[in-house]
C-alpha atoms as a PDB file:
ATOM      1  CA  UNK A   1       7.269  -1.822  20.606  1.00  0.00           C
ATOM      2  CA  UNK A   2       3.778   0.118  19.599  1.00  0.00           C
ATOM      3  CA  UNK A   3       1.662  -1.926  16.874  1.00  0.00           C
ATOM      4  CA  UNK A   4       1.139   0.531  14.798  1.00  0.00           C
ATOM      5  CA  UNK A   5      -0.783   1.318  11.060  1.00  0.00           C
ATOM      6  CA  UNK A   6       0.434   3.682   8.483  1.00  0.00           C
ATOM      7  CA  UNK A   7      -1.366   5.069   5.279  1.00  0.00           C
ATOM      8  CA  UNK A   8       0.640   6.915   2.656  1.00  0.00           C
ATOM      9  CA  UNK A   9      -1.987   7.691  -0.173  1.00  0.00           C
ATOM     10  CA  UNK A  10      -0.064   9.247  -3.461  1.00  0.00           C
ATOM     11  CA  UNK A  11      -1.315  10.447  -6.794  1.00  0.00           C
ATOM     12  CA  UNK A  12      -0.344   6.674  -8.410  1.00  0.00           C
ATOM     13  CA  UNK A  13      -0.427   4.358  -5.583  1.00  0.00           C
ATOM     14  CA  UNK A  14      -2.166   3.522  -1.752  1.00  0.00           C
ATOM     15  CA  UNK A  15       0.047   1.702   0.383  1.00  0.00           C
ATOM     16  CA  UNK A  16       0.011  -0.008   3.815  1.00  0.00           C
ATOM     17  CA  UNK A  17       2.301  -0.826   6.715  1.00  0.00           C
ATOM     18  CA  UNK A  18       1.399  -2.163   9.855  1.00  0.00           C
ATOM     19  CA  UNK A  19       4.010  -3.103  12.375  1.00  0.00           C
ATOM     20  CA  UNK A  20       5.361  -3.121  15.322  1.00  0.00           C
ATOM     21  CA  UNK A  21       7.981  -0.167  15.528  1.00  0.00           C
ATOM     22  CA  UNK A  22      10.296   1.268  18.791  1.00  0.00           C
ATOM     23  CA  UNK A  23      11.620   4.501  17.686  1.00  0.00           C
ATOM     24  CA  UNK A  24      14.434   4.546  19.975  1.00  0.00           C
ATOM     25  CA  UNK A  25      16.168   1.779  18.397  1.00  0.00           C
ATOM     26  CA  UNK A  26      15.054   2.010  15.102  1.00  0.00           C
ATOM     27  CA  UNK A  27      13.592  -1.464  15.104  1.00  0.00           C
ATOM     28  CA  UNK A  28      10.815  -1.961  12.887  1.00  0.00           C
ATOM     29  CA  UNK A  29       9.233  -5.010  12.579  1.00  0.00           C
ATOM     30  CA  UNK A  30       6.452  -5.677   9.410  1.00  0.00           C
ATOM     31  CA  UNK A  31       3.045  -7.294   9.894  1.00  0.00           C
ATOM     32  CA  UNK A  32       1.543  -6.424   6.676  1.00  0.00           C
ATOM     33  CA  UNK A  33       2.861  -3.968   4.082  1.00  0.00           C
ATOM     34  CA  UNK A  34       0.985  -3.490   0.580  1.00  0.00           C
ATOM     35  CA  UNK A  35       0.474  -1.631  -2.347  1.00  0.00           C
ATOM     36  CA  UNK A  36      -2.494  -0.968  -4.740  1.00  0.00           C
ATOM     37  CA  UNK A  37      -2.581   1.023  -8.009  1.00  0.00           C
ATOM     38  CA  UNK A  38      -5.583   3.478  -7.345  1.00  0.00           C
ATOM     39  CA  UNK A  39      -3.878   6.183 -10.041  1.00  0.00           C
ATOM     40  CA  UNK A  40      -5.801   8.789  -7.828  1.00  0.00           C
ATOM     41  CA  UNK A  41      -3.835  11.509  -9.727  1.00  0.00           C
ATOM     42  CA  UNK A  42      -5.580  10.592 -12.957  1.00  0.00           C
ATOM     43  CA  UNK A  43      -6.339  13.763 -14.873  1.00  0.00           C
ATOM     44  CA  UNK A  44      -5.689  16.158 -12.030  1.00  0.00           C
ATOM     45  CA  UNK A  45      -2.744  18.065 -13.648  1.00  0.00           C
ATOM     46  CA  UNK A  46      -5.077  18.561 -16.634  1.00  0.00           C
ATOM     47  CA  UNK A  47      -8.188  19.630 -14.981  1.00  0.00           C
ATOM     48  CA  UNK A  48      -7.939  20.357 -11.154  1.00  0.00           C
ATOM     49  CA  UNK A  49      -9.877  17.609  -9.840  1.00  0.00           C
ATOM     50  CA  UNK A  50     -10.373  14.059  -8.217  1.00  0.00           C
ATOM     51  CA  UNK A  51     -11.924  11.829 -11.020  1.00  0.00           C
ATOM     52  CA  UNK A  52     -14.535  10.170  -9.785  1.00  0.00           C
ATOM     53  CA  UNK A  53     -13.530   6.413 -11.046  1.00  0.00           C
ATOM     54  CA  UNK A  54     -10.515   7.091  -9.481  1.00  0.00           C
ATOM     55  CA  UNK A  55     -11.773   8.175  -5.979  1.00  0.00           C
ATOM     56  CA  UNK A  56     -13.590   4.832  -6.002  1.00  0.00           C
ATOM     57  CA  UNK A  57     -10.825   2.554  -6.597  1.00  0.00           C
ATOM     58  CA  UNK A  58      -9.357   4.512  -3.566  1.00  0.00           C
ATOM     59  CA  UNK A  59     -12.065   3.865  -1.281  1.00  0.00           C
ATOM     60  CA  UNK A  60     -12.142   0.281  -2.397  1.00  0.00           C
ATOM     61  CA  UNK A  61      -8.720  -0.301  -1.586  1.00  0.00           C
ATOM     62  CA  UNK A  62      -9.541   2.037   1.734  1.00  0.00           C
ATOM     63  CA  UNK A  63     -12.188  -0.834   2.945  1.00  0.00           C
ATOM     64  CA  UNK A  64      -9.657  -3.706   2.189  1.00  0.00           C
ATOM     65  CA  UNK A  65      -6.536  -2.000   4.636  1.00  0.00           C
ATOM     66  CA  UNK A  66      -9.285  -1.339   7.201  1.00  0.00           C
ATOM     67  CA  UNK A  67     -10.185  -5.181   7.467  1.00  0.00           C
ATOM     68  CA  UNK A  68      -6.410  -5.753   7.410  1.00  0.00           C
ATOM     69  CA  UNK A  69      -5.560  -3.372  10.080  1.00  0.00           C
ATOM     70  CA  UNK A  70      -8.873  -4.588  12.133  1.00  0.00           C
ATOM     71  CA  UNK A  71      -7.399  -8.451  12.152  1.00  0.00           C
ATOM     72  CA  UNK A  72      -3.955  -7.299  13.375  1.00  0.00           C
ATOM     73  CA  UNK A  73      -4.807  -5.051  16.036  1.00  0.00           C
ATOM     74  CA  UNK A  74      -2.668  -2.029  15.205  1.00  0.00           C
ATOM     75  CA  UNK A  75      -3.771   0.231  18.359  1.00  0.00           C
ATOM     76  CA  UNK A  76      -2.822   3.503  15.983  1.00  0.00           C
ATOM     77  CA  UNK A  77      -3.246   4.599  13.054  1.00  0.00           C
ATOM     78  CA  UNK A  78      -2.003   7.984  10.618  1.00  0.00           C
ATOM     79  CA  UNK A  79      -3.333   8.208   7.163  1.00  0.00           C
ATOM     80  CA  UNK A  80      -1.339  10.561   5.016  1.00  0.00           C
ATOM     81  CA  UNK A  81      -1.701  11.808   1.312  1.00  0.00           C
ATOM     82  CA  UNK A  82       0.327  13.723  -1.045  1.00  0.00           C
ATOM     83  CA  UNK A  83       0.529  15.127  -3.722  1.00  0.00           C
ATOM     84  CA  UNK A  84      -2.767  14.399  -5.870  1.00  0.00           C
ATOM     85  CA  UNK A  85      -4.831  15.195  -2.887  1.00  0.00           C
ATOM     86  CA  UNK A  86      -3.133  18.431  -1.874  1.00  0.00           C
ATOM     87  CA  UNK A  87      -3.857  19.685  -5.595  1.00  0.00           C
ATOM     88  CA  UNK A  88      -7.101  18.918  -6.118  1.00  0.00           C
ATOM     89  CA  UNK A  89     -10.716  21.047  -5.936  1.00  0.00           C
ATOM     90  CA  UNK A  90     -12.903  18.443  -4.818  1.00  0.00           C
ATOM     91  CA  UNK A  91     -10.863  17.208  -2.085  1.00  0.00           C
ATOM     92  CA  UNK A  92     -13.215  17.422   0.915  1.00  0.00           C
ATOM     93  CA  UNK A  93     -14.554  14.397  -1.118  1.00  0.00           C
ATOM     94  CA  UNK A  94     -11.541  12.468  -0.291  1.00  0.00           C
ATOM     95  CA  UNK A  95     -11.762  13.374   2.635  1.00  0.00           C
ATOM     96  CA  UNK A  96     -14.892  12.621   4.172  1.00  0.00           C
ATOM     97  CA  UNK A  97     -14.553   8.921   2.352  1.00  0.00           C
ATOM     98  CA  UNK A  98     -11.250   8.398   3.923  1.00  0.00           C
ATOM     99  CA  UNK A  99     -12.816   9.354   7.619  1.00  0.00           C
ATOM    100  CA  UNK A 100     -16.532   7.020   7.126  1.00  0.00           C
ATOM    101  CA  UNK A 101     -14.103   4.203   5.696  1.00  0.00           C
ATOM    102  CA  UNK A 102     -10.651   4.475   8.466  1.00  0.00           C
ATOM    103  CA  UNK A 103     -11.977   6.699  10.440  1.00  0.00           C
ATOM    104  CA  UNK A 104      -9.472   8.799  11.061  1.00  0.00           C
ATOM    105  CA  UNK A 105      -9.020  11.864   8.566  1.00  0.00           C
ATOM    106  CA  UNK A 106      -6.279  11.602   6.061  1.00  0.00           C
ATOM    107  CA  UNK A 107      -3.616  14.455   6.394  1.00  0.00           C
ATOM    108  CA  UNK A 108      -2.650  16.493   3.046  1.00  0.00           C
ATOM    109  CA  UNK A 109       0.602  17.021   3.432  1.00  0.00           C
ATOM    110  CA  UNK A 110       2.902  20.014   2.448  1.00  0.00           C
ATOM    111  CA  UNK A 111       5.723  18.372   0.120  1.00  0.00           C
ATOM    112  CA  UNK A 112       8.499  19.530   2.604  1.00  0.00           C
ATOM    113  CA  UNK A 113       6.287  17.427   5.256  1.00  0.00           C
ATOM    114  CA  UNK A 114       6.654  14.616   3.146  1.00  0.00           C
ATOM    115  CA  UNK A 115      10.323  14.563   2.103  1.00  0.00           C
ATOM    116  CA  UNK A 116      10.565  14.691   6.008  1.00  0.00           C
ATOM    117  CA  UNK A 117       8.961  11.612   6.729  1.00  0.00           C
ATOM    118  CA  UNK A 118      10.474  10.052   3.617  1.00  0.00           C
ATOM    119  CA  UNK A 119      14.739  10.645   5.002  1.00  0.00           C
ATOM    120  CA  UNK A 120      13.815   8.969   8.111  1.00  0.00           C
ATOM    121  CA  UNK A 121      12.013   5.680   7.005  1.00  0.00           C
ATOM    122  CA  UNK A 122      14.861   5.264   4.304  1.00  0.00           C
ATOM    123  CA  UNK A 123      17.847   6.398   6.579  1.00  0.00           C
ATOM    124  CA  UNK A 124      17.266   5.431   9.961  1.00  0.00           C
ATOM    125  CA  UNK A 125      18.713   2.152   9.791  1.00  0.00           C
ATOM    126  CA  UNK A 126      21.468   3.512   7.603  1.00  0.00           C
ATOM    127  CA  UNK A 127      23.426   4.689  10.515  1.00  0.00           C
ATOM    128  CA  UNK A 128      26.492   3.001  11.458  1.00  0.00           C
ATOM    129  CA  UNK A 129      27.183   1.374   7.744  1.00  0.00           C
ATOM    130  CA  UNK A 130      30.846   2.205   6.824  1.00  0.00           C
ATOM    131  CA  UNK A 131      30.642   2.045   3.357  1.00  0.00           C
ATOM    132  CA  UNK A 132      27.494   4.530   3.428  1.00  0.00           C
ATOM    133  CA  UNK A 133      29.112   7.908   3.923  1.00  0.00           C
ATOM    134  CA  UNK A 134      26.788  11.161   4.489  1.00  0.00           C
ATOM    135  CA  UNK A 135      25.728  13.693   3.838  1.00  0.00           C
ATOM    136  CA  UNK A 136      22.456  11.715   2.394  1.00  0.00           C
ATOM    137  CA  UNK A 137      20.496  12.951  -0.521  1.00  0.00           C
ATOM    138  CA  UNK A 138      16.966  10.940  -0.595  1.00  0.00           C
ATOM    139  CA  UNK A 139      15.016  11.429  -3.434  1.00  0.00           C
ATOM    140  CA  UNK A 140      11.290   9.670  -3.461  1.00  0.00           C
ATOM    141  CA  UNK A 141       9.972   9.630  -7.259  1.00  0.00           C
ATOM    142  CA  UNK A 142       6.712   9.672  -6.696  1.00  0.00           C
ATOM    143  CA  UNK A 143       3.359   9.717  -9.599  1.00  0.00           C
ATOM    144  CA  UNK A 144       2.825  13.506  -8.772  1.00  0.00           C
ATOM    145  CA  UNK A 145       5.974  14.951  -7.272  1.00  0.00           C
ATOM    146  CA  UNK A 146       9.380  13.708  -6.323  1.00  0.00           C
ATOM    147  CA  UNK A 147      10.761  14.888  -2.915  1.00  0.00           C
ATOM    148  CA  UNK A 148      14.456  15.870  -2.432  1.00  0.00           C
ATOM    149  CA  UNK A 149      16.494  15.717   1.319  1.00  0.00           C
ATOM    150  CA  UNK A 150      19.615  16.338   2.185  1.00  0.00           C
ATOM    151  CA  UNK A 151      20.827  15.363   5.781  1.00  0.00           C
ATOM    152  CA  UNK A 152      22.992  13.689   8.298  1.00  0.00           C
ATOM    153  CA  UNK A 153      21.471  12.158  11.189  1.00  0.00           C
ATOM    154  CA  UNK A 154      18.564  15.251  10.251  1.00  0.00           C
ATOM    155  CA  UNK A 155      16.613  16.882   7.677  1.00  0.00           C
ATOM    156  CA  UNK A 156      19.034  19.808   6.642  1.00  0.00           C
ATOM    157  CA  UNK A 157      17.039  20.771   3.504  1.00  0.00           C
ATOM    158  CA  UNK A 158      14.197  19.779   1.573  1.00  0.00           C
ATOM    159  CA  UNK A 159      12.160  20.578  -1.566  1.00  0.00           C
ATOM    160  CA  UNK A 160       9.249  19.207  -3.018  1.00  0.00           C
ATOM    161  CA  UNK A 161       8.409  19.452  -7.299  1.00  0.00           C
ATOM    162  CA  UNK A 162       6.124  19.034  -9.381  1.00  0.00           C
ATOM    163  CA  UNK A 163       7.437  16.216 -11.498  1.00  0.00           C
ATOM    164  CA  UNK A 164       6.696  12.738 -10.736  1.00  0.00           C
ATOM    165  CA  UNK A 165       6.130   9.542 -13.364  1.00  0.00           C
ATOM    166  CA  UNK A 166       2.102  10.012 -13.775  1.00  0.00           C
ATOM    167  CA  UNK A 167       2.475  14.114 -13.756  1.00  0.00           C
ATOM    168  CA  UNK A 168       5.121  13.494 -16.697  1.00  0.00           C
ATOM    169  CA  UNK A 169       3.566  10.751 -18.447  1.00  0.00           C
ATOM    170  CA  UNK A 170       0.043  12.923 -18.882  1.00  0.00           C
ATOM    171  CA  UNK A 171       1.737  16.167 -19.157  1.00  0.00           C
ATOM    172  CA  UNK A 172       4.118  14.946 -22.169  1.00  0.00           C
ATOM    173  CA  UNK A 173       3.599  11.537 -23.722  1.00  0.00           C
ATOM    174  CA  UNK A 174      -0.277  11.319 -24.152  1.00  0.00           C
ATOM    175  CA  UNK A 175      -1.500  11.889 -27.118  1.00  0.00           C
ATOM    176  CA  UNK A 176      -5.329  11.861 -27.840  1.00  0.00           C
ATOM    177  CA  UNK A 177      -5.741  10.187 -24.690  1.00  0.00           C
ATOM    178  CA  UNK A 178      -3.536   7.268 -25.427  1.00  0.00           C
ATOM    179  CA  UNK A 179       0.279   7.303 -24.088  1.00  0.00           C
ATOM    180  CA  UNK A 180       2.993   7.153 -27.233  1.00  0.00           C
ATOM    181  CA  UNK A 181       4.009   3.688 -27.869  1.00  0.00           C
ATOM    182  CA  UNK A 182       7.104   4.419 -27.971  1.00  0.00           C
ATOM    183  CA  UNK A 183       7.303   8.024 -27.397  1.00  0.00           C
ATOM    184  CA  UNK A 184       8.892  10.578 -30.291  1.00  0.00           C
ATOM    185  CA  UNK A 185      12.476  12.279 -29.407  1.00  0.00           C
ATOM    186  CA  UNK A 186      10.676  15.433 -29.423  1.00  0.00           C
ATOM    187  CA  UNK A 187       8.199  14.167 -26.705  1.00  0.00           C
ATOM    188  CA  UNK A 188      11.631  13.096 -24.962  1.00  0.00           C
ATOM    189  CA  UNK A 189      13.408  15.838 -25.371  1.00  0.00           C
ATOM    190  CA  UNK A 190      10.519  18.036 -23.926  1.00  0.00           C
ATOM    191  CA  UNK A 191       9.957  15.964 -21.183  1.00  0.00           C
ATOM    192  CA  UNK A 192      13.598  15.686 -20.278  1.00  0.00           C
ATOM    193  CA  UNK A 193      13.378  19.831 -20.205  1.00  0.00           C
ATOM    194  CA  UNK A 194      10.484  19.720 -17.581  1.00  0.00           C
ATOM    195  CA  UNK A 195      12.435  17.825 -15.402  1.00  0.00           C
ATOM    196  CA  UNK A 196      15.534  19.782 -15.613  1.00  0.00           C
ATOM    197  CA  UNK A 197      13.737  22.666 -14.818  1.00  0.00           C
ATOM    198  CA  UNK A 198      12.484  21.044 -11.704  1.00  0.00           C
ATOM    199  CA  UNK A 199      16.133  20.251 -10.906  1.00  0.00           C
ATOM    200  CA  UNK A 200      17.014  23.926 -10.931  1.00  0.00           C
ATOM    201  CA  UNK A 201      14.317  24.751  -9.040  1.00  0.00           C
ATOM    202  CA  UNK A 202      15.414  21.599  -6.065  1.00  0.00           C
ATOM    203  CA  UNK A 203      18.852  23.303  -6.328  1.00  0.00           C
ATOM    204  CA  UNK A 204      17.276  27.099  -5.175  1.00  0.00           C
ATOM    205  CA  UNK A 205      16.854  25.220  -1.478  1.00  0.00           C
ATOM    206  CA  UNK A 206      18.436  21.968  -1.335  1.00  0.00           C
ATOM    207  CA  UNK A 207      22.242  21.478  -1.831  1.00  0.00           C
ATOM    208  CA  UNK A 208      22.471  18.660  -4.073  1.00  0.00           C
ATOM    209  CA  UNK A 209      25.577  17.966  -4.958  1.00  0.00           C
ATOM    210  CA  UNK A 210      26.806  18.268  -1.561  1.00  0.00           C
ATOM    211  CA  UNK A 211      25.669  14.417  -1.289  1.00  0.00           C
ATOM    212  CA  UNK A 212      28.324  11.888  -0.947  1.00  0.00           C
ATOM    213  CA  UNK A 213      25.337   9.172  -1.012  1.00  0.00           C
ATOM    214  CA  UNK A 214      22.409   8.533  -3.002  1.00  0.00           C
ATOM    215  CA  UNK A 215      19.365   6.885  -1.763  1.00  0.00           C
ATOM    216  CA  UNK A 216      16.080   6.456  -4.295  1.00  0.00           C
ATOM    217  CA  UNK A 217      12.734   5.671  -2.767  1.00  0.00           C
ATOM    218  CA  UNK A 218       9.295   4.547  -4.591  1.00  0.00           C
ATOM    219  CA  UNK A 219       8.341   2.397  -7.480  1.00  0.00           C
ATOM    220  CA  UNK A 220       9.992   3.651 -10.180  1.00  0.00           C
ATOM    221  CA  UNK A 221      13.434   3.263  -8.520  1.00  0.00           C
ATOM    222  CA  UNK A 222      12.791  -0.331  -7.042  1.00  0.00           C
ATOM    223  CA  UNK A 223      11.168  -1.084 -10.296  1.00  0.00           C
ATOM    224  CA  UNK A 224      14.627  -0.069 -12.356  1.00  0.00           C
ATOM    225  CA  UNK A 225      16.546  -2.226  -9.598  1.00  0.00           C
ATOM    226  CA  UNK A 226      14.159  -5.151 -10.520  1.00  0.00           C
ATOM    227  CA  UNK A 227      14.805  -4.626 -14.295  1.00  0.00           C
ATOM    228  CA  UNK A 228      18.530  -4.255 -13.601  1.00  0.00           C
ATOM    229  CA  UNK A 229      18.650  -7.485 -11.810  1.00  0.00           C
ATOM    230  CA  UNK A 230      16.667  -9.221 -14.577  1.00  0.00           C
ATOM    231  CA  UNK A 231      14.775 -10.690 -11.241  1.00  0.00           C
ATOM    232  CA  UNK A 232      12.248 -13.462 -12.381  1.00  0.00           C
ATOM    233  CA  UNK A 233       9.227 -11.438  -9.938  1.00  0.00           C
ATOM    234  CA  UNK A 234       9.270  -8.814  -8.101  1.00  0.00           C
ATOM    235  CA  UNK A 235      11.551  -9.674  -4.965  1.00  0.00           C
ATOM    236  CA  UNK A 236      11.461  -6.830  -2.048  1.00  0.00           C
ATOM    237  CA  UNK A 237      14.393  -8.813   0.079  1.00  0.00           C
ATOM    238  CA  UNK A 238      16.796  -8.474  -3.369  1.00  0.00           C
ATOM    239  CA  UNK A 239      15.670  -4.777  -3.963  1.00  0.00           C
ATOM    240  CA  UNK A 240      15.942  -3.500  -1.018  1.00  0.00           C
ATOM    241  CA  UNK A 241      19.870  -1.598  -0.577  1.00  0.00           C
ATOM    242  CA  UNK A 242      20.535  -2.928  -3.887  1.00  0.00           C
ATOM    243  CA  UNK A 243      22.814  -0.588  -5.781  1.00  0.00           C
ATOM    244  CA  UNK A 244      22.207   0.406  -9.411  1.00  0.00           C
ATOM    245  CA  UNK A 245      25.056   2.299 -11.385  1.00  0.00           C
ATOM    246  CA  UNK A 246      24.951   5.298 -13.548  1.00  0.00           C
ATOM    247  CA  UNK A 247      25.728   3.951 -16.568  1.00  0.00           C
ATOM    248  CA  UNK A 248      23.178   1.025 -15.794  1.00  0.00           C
ATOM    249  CA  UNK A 249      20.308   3.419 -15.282  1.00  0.00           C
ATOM    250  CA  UNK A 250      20.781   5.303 -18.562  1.00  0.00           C
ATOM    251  CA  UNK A 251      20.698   1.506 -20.229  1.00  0.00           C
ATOM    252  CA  UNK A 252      17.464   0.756 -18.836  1.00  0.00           C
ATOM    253  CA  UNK A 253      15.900   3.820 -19.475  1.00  0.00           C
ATOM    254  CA  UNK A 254      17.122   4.085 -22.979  1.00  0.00           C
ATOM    255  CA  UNK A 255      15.542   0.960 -23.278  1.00  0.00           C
ATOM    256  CA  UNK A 256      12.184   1.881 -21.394  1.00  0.00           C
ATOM    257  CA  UNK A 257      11.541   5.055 -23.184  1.00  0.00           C
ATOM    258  CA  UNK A 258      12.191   3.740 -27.075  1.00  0.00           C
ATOM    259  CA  UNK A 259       9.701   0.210 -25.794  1.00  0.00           C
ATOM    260  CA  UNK A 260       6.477  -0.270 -26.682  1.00  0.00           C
ATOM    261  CA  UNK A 261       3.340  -1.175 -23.760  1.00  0.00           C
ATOM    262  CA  UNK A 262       4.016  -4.989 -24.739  1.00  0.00           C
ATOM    263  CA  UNK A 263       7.400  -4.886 -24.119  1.00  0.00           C
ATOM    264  CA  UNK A 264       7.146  -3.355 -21.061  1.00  0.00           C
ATOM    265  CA  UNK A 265       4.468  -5.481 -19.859  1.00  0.00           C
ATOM    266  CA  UNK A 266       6.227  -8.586 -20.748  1.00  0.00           C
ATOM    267  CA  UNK A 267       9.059  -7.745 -17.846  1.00  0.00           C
ATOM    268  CA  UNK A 268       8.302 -10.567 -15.065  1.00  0.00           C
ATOM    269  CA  UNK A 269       9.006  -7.621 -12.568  1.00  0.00           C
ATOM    270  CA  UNK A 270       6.809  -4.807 -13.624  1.00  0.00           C
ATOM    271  CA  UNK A 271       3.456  -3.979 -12.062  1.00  0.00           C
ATOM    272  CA  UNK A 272       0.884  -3.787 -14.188  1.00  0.00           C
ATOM    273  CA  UNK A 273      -0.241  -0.251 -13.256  1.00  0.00           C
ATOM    274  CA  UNK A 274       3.693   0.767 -13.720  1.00  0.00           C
ATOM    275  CA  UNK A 275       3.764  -0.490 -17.608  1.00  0.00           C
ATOM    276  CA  UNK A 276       2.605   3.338 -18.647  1.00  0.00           C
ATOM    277  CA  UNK A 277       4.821   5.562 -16.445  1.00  0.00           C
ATOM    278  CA  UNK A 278       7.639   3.735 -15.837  1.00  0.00           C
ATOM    279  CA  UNK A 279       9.741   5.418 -18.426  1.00  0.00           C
ATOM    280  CA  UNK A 280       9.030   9.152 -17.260  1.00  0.00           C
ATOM    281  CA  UNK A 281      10.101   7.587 -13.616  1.00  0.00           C
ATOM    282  CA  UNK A 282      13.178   6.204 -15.093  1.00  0.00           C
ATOM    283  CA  UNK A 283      14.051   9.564 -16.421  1.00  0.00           C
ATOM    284  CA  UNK A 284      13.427  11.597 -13.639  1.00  0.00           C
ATOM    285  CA  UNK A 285      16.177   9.174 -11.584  1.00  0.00           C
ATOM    286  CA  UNK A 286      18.712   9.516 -14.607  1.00  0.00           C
ATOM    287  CA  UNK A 287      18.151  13.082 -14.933  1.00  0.00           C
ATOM    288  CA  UNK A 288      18.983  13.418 -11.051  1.00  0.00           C
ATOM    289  CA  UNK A 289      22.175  10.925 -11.126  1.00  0.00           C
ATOM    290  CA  UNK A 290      23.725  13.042 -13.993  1.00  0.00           C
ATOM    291  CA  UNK A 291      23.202  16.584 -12.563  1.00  0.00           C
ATOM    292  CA  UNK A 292      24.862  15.602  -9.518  1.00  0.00           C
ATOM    293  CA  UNK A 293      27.598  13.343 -10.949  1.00  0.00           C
ATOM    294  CA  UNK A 294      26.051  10.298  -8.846  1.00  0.00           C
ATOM    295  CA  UNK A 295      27.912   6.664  -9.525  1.00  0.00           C
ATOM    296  CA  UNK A 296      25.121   5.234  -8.312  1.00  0.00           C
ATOM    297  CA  UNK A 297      22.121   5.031  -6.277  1.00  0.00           C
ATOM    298  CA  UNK A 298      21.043   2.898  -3.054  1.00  0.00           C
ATOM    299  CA  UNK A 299      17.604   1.656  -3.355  1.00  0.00           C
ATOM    300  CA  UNK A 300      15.409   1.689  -0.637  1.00  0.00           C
ATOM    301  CA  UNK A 301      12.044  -0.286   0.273  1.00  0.00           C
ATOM    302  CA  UNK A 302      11.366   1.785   3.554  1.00  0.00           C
ATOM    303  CA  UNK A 303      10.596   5.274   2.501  1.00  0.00           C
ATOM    304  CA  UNK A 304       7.505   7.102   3.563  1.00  0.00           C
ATOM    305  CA  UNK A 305       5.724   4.527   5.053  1.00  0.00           C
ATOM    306  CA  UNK A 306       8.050   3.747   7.282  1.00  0.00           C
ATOM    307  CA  UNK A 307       8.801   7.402   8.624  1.00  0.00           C
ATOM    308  CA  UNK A 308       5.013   7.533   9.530  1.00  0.00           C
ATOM    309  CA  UNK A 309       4.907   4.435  11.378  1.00  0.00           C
ATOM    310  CA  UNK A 310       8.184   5.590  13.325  1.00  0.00           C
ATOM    311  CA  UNK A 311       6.333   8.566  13.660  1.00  0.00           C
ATOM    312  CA  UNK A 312       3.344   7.150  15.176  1.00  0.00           C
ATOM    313  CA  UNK A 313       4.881   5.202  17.557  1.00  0.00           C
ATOM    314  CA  UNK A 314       6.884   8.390  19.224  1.00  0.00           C
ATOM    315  CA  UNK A 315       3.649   9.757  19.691  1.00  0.00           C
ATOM    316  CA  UNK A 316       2.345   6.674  21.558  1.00  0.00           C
ATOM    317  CA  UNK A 317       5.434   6.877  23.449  1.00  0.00           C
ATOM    318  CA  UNK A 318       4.812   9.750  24.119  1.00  0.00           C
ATOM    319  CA  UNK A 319       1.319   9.327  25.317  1.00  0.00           C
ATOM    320  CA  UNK A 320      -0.239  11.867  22.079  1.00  0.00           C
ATOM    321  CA  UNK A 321      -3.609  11.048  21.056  1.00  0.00           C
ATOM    322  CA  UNK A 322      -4.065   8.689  18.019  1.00  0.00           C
ATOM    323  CA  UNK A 323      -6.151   7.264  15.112  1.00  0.00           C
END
């Protein structure tokens, strides 16, 4: 077992893991693993660039994980970022904060690097369960981008686009800088276009339908499962391979997108910094159930994270150089 540290920095969210992982078996083992909305990815779709407010509350959370990984030891550590960070102008900004804070320099990502990393930590301790049948089609909603992957044991195709619950929310239910509350049906209905676009676009490179199970990955997913199991707080162990129907989804969404902020924010299970783009996220998982005549979806807690700490321990096993 290596004691490893891994960093997956997306456009709505910083996360942490640090554990002790063995690749060979698939063991993983958590120390510490947290989240923090940063909302990095504020504004970028509009105009290019890193806001400055929200670079800070990245490096703030930055200085917090690096105490955290300091008092457990990890011996390694990979910092990764997606999709916010890969779009941006400014981001030799990010950057060179990321290295003075963690010392290690943050790697942007392509999107087919991240779907990748995102079928292993949410399949590898699939294997061997008999009422899980593959191929496996992972899909990891994220704020900027949502990832698709089809594979057995493997990555057999991948696709990254452009639609994720922040990306939507900005791009379609803001309106003089304030998000709809609720949302029109024509805001809906255009929104619901983007994403089917996106779909057909997945579908160019990544055989879809050809999956026999569903897994979903990232907030908005868990965050339906929560809702769907009317859970009291947010409960990872009760999330985690919980299964979610069709017809259940389309409920809750329904619900989510015709809510107002109140509403939303009065669920015992929502994060606070989920209450504004939780019903884009929602969407973007119905949306992909119904194009692919999914029953329903298996919901995942290990995702990304978890890929680059499994990741990071092969290459200490390997005797690579590390963070």
């Amino acid at each position: 077992m290596s004691r490893v540290a891994a960093v997956d920095c997306g456009t709505n969210s910083i996360r942490l893991l640090v554990a002790d992982a063995d690749p060979l078996t698939g063991q993983l083992v958590d120390l510490d693993r947290r989240m923090t909305i940063v909302r990095l990815g504020q504004g970028v779709d509009r105009t290019g660039r890193l806001a400055p407010e929200a670079l800070e509350r990245t490096f703030a959370a930055c200085h917090e994980y690096a105490a955290i990984i300091k008092e457990h030891g990890a011996q390694r550590l990979r910092f990764v970022a997606t999709s916010a960070s890969r779009d941006a102008e400014n981001r030799d900004e990010f950057v060179r904060g990321v290295v003075d804070i963690l010392g290690v320099e943050p790697e942007v990502i392509t999107g087919d690097q991240e779907a990748e990393f995102s079928f292993t930590g949410a399949t590898k301790e699939l294997a061997g369960r008999e009422d899980l049948h593959r191929p496996y089609l992972v899909v990891d909603i994220g704020g900027g981008s949502t990832e698709f992957v089809v594979g057995e044991e493997h990555v057999r195709a991948a696709r990254s686009v452009d639609v994720g619950c922040v990306r939507m929310t900005e791009r379609h239910l803001v309106r003089d800088g304030v998000v709809s509350d609720p949302p029109s049906a024509e805001q809906i209905a255009a929104m619901r276009a983007d994403i089917e676009a996106a779909l057909d676009l997945a579908e160019e490179t990544v055989p879809l339908r050809e999956a026999r199970t569903l897994v979903g990955l990232a907030g908005s997913v868990t965050t339906v499962s929560a809702i769907a199991q009317d859970l009291p707080g947010y409960d990872s162990t009760r999330i985690h391979h919980s299964r979610i129907t069709r017809d259940r989804v389309r409920e809750i969404t329904d619900w989510l997108l015709h809510s107002t902020h109140a509403e939303r924010a009065a669920v015992p299970s929502m994060h606070p910094g989920r209450v504004d783009v939780i019903a884009a996220g929602a969407l973007v998982l119905l949306a992909i159930m119904e194009r692919i005549g999914a029953e329903e979806v298996v919901v995942s807690e290990h995702d990304i994270l978890d890929g680059i700490a499994f990741k990071v321990a092969e290459d200490a096993e390997g005797g690579r150089p590390g963070g």
